[in-house]
C-alpha atoms as a PDB file:
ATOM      1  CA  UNK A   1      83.384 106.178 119.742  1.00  0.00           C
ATOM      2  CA  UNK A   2      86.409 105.715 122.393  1.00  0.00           C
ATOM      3  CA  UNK A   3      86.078 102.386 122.108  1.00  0.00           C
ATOM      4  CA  UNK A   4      85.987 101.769 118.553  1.00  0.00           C
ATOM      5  CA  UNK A   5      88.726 103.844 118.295  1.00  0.00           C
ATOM      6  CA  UNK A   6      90.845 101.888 121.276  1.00  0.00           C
ATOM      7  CA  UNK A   7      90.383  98.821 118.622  1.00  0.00           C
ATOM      8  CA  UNK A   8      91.409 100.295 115.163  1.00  0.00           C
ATOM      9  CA  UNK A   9      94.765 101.404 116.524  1.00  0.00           C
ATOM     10  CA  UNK A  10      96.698  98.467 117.311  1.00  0.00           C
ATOM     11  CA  UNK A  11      95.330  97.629 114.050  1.00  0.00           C
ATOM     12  CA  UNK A  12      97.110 100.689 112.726  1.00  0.00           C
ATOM     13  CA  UNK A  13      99.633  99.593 113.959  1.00  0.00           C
ATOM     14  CA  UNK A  14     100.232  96.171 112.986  1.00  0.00           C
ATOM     15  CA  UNK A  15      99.368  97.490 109.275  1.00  0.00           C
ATOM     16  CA  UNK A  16     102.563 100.179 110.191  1.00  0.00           C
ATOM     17  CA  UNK A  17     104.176  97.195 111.004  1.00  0.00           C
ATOM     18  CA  UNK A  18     103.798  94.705 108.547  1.00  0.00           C
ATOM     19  CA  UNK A  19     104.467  97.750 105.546  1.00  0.00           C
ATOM     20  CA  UNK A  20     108.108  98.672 107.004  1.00  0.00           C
ATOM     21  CA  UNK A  21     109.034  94.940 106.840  1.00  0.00           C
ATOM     22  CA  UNK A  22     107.925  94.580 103.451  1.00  0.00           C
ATOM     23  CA  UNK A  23     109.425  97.526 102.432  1.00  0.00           C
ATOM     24  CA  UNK A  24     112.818  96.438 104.142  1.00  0.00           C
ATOM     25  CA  UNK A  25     112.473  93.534 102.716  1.00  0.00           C
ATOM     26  CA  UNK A  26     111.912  95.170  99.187  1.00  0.00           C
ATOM     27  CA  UNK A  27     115.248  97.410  99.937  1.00  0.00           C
ATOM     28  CA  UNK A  28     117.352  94.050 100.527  1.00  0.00           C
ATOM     29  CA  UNK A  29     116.257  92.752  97.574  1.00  0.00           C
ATOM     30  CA  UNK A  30     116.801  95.447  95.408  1.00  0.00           C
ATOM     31  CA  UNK A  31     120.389  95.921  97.159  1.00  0.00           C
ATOM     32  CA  UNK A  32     121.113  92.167  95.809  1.00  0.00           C
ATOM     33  CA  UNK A  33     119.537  91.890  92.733  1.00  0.00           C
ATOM     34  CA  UNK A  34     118.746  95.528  91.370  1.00  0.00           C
ATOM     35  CA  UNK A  35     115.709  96.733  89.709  1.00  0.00           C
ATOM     36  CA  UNK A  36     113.445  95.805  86.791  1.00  0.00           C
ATOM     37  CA  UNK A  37     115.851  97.722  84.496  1.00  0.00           C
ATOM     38  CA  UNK A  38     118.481  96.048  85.273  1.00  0.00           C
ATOM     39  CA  UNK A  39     116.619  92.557  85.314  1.00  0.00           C
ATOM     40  CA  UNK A  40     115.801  93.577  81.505  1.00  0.00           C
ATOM     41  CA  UNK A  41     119.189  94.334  80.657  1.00  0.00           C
ATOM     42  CA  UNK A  42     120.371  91.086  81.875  1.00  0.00           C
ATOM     43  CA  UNK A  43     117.945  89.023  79.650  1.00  0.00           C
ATOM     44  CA  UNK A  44     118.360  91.201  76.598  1.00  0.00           C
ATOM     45  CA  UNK A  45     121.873  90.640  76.863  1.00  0.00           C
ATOM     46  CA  UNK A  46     121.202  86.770  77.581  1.00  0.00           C
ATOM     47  CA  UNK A  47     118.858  86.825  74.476  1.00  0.00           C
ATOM     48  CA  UNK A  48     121.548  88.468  71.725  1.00  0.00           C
ATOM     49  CA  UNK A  49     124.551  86.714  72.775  1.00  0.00           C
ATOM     50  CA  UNK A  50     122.263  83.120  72.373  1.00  0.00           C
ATOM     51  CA  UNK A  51     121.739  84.490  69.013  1.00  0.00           C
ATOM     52  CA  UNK A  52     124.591  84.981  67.759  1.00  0.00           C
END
């Protein structure tokens, strides 16, 4: 049981890992480029003014 249990955690912790960068990641992006509602905005704004 120790031992299986000595092998999951630097599993663990390369899964720990691996999440906070993508979730940095995933911060920066939305600090550059804002969110889906935003992104919407944009292209329904895009979309009247070709329009018109």
């Amino acid at each position: 049981m120790e031992i299986a249990a000595n092998c999951i955690l630097p599993l663990l912790n390369l899964a720990i890992l691996l999440l906070e960068r993508q979730r940095t990641a995933q911060v920066r992006d939305f600090e550059r480029n804002g969110g889906f509602s935003e992104h919407l905005s944009g292209v329904r704004k895009r979309a009247l003014s070709g329009s018109r």
